[in-house]
Protein backbone atom coordinates (compact mmCIF):
# COMPACT_ATOMS: atom_id res chain seq x y z
CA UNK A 1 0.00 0.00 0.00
CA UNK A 2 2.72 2.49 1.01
CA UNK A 3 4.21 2.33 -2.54
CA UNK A 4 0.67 2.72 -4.08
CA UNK A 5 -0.13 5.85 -1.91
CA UNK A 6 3.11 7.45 -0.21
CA UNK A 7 6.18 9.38 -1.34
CA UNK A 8 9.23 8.42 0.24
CA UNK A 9 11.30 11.50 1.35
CA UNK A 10 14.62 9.87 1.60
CA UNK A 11 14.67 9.36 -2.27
CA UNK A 12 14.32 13.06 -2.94
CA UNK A 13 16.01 16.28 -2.46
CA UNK A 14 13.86 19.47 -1.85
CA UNK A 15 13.83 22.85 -2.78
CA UNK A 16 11.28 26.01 -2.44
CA UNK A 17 8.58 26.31 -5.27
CA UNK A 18 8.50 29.95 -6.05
CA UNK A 19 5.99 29.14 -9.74
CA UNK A 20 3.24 30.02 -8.09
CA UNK A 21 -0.25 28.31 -7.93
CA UNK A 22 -1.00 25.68 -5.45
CA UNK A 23 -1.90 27.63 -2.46
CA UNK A 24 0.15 26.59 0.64
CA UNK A 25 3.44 26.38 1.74
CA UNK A 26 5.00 24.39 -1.24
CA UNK A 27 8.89 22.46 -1.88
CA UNK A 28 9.72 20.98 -4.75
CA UNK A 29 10.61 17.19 -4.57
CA UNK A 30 13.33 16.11 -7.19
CA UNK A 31 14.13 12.54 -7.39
CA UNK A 32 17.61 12.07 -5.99
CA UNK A 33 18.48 9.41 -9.18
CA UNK A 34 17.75 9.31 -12.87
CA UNK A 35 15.31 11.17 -14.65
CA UNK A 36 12.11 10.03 -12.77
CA UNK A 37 8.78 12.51 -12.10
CA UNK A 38 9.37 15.54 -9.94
CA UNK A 39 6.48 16.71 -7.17
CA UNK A 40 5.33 19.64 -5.92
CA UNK A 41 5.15 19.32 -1.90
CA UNK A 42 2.28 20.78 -0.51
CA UNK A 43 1.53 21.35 3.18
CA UNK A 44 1.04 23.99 5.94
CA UNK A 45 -1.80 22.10 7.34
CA UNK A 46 -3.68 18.71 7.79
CA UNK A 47 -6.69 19.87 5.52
CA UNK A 48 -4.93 20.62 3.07
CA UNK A 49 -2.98 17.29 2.66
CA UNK A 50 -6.02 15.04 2.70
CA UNK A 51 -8.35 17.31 0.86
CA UNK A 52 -5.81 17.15 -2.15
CA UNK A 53 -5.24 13.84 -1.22
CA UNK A 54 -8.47 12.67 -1.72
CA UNK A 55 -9.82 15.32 -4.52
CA UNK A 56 -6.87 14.09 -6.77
CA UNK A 57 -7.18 10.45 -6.54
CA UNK A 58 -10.92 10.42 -7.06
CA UNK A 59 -10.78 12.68 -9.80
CA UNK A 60 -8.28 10.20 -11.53
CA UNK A 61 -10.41 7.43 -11.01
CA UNK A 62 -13.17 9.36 -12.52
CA UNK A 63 -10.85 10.01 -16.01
CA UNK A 64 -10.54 14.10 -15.02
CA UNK A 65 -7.39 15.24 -16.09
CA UNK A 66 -5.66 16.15 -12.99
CA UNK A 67 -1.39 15.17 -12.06
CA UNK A 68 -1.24 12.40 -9.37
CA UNK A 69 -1.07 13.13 -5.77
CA UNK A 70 0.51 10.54 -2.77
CA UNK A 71 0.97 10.98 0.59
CA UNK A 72 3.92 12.35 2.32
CA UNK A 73 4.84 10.84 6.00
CA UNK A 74 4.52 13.80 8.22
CA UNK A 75 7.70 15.41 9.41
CA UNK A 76 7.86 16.77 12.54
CA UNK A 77 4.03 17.32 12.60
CA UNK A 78 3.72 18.46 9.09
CA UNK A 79 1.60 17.05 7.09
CA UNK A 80 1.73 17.27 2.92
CA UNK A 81 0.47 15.84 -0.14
CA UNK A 82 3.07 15.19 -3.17
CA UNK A 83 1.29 16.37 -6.47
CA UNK A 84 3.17 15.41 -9.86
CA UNK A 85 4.98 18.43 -10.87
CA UNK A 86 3.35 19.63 -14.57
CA UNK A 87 5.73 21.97 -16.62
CA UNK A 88 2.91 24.77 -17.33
CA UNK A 89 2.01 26.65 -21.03
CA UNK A 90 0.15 29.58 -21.47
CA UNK A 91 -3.69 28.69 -21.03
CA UNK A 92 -5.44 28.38 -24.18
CA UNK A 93 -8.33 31.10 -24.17
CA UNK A 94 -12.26 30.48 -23.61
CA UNK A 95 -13.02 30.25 -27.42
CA UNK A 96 -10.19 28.03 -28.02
CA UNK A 97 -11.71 25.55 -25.47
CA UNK A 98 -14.81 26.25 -27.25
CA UNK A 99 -13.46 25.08 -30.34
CA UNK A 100 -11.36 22.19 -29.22
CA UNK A 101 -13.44 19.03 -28.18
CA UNK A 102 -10.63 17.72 -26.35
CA UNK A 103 -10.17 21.31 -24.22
CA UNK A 104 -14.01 21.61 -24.13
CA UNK A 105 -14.59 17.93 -22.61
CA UNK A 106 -11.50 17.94 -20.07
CA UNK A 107 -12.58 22.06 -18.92
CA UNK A 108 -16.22 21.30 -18.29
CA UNK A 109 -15.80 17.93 -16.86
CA UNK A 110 -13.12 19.43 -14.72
CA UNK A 111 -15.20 22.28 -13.27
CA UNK A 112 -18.17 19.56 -12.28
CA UNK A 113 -15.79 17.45 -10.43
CA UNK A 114 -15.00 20.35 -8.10
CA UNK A 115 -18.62 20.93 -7.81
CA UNK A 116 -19.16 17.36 -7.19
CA UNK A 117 -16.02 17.65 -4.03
CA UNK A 118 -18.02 21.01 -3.12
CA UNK A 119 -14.50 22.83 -3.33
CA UNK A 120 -15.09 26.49 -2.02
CA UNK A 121 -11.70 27.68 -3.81
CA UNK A 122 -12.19 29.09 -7.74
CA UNK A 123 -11.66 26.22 -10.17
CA UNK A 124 -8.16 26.39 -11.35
CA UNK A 125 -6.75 25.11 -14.64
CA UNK A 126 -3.06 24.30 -15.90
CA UNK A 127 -2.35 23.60 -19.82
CA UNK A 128 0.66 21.17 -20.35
CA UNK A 129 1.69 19.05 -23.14
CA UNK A 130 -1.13 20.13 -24.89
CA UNK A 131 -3.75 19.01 -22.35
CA UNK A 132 -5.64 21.10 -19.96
CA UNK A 133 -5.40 20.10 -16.11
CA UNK A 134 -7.33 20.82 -13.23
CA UNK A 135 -6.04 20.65 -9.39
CA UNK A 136 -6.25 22.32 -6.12
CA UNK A 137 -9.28 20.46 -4.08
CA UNK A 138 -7.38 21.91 -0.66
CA UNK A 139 -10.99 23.52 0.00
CA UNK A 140 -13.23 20.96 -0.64
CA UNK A 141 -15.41 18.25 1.18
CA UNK A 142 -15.90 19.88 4.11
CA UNK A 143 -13.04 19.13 5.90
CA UNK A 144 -11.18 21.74 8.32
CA UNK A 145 -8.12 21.67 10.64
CA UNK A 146 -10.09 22.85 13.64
CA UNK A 147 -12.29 19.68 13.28
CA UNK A 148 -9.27 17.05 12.36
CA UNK A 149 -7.60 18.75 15.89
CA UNK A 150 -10.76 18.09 17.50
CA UNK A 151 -10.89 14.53 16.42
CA UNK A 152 -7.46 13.72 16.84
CA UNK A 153 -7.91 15.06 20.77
CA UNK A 154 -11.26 14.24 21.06
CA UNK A 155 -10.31 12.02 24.88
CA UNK A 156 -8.34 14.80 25.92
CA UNK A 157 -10.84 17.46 25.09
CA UNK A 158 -13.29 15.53 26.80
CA UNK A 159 -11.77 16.30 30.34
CA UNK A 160 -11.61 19.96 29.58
CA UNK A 161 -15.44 20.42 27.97
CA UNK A 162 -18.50 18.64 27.86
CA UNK A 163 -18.36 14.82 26.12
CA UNK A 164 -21.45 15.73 24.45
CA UNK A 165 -19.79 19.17 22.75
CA UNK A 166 -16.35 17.46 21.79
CA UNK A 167 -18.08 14.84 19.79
CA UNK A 168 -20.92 17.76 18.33
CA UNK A 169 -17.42 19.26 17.53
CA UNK A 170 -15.82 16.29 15.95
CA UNK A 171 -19.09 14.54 14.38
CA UNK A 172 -19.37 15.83 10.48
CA UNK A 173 -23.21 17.09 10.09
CA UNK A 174 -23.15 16.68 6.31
CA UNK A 175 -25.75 18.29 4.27
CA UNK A 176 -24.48 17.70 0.84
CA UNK A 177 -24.99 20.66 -1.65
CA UNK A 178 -23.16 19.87 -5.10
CA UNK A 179 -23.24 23.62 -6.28
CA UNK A 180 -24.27 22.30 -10.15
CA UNK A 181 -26.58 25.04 -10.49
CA UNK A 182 -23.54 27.38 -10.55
CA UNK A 183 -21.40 25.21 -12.39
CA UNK A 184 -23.99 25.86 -15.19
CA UNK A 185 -24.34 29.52 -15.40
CA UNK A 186 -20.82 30.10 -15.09
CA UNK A 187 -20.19 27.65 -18.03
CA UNK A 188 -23.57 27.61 -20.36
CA UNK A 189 -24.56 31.66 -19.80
CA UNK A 190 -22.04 33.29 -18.65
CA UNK A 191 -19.11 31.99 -20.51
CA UNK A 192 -21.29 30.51 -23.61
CA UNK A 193 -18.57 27.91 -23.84
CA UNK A 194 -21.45 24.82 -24.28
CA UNK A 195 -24.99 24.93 -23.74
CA UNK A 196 -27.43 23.15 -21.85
CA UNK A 197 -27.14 19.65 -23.38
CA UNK A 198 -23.74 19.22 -23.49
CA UNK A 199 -23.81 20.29 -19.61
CA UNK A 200 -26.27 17.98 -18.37
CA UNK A 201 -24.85 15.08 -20.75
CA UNK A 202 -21.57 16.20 -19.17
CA UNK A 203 -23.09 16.02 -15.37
CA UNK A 204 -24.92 13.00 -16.00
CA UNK A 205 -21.25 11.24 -17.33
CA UNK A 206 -19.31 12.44 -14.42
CA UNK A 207 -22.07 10.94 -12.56
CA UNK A 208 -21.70 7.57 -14.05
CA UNK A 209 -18.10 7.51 -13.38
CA UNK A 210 -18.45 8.39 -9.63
CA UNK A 211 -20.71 5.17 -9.24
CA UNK A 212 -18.58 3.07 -11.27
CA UNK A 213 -15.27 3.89 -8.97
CA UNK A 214 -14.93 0.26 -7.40
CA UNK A 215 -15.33 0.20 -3.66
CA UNK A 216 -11.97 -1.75 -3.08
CA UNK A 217 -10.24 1.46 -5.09
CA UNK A 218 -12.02 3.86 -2.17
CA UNK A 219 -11.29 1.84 0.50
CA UNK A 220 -7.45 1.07 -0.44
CA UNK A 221 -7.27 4.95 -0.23
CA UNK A 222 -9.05 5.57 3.03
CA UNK A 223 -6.83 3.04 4.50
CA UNK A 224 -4.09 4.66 3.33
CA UNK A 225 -5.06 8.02 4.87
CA UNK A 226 -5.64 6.23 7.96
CA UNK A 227 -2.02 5.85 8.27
CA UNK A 228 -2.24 9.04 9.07
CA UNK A 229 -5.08 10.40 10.14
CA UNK A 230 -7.91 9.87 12.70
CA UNK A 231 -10.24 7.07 12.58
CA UNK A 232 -12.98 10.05 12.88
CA UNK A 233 -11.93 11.53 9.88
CA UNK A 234 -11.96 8.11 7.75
CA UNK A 235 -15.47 8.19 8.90
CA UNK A 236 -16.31 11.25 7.67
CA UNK A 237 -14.85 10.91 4.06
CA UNK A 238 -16.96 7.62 4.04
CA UNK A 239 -20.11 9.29 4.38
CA UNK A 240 -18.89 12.55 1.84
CA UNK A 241 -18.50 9.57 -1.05
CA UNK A 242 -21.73 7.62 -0.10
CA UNK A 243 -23.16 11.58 -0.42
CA UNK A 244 -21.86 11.86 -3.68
CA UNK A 245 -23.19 8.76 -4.42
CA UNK A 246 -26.45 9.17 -3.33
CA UNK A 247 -26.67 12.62 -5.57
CA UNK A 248 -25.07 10.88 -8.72
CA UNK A 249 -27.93 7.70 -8.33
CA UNK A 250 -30.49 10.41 -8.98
């Protein structure tokens, strides 16, 4: 499992990233022999990590083009998420993505999979190699440091405050709201890039591919977050994917 889902510092050397996007404190991995793939380190906080974590791999399982992202042991308490380092072009413009099928497909399915991780962060896009990339789920399903803290602590809290408000605290109350509806004004009205069809054919196909992820593929990655990370918090990713599942069935 750990060569499935974790990057091993000791066969790396780092650096500061200083070309921008990727909000966080970032380092740039570069494989200490031969020519292999070089990461961008993210980190500066717990959320972060496994909201990238998880965004990333699900994506990828979904066919959304979006660089890989492992796991990074935690280093003194710092916790971090290795995404695969993407040498960036300038991004084509809207009516170039209008025009291209391949653009078209890979922008619009890219801004419903945010949707569909309820990321509160504006979509972002990278062009490389000719294809167009999304990333950056750091603000999505629902997750927050305060409530990882809270979980991770949740015994010791419970001598300081009332049992009943450390596990309010640490329980995820999770009323899912997919925002779709903005997905398709920003990309049918306001931006005129496709219209309604090819949005809700586009929705309906992301859908299909969320359902289709098999449940060993979830689970293997869960564990592997668990390595790391409070039982509570496996828990509460669990019920985000049976949410998205229970929107996607409709």
């Amino acid at each position: 499992m750990r060569n499935s889902f974790f990057l091993n510092r000791k066969d790396y050397k780092f650096r500061p990233f200083t070309d921008g996007g990727l909000s966080g404190n970032k380092q740039f991995a570069i494989p200490k022999q031969g020519d292999g793939v070089a990461y961008v380190i993210k980190g500066g906080s717990r959320e972060c990590a496994c909201n990238e974590f998880i965004g990333l791999r699900l994506a990828k399982l979904m066919g959304v083009n979006v660089p890989w992202a492992y796991l990074v042991s935690p280093k003194e308490g710092d916790y971090a998420v290795a995404i695969e380092y993407l040498i960036s072009q300038p991004k084509p413009c809207l009516e170039q993505v209008k025009d291209s099928e391949q653009l078209l497909h890979a922008y619009v399915h890219g801004v419903i999979a945010h949707c569909l991780f309820e990321d509160r962060d504006k979509t972002d896009f990278l062009f490389s190699d000719g294809t167009l990339f999304t990333f950056d789920f750091a603000e999505g399903f629902r997750s927050s440091d305060f409530t990882i803290m809270v979980m991770e602590h949740q015994e010791q809290l419970s001598h300081l405050f009332s049992k009943d408000l450390v596990a309010q605290l640490a329980t995820s109350s999770l009323d899912y709201y997919p925002s779709t509806l903005a997905a398709y004004e920003l990309l049918v009205i306001d931006q005129q890039v496709c219209d309604k069809a090819f949005f809700d054919a586009a929705l309906d196909d992301m859908c299909s591919r969320f359902l289709s992820i098999p449940n060993e593929e979830v689970e293997s990655m869960l564990e592997a977050l668990g390595a790391q990370y409070p039982a509570a918090l496996i828990d509460h990713f669990k019920l985000y994917i049976d949410k998205i599942r229970e929107f996607c069935q409709k």
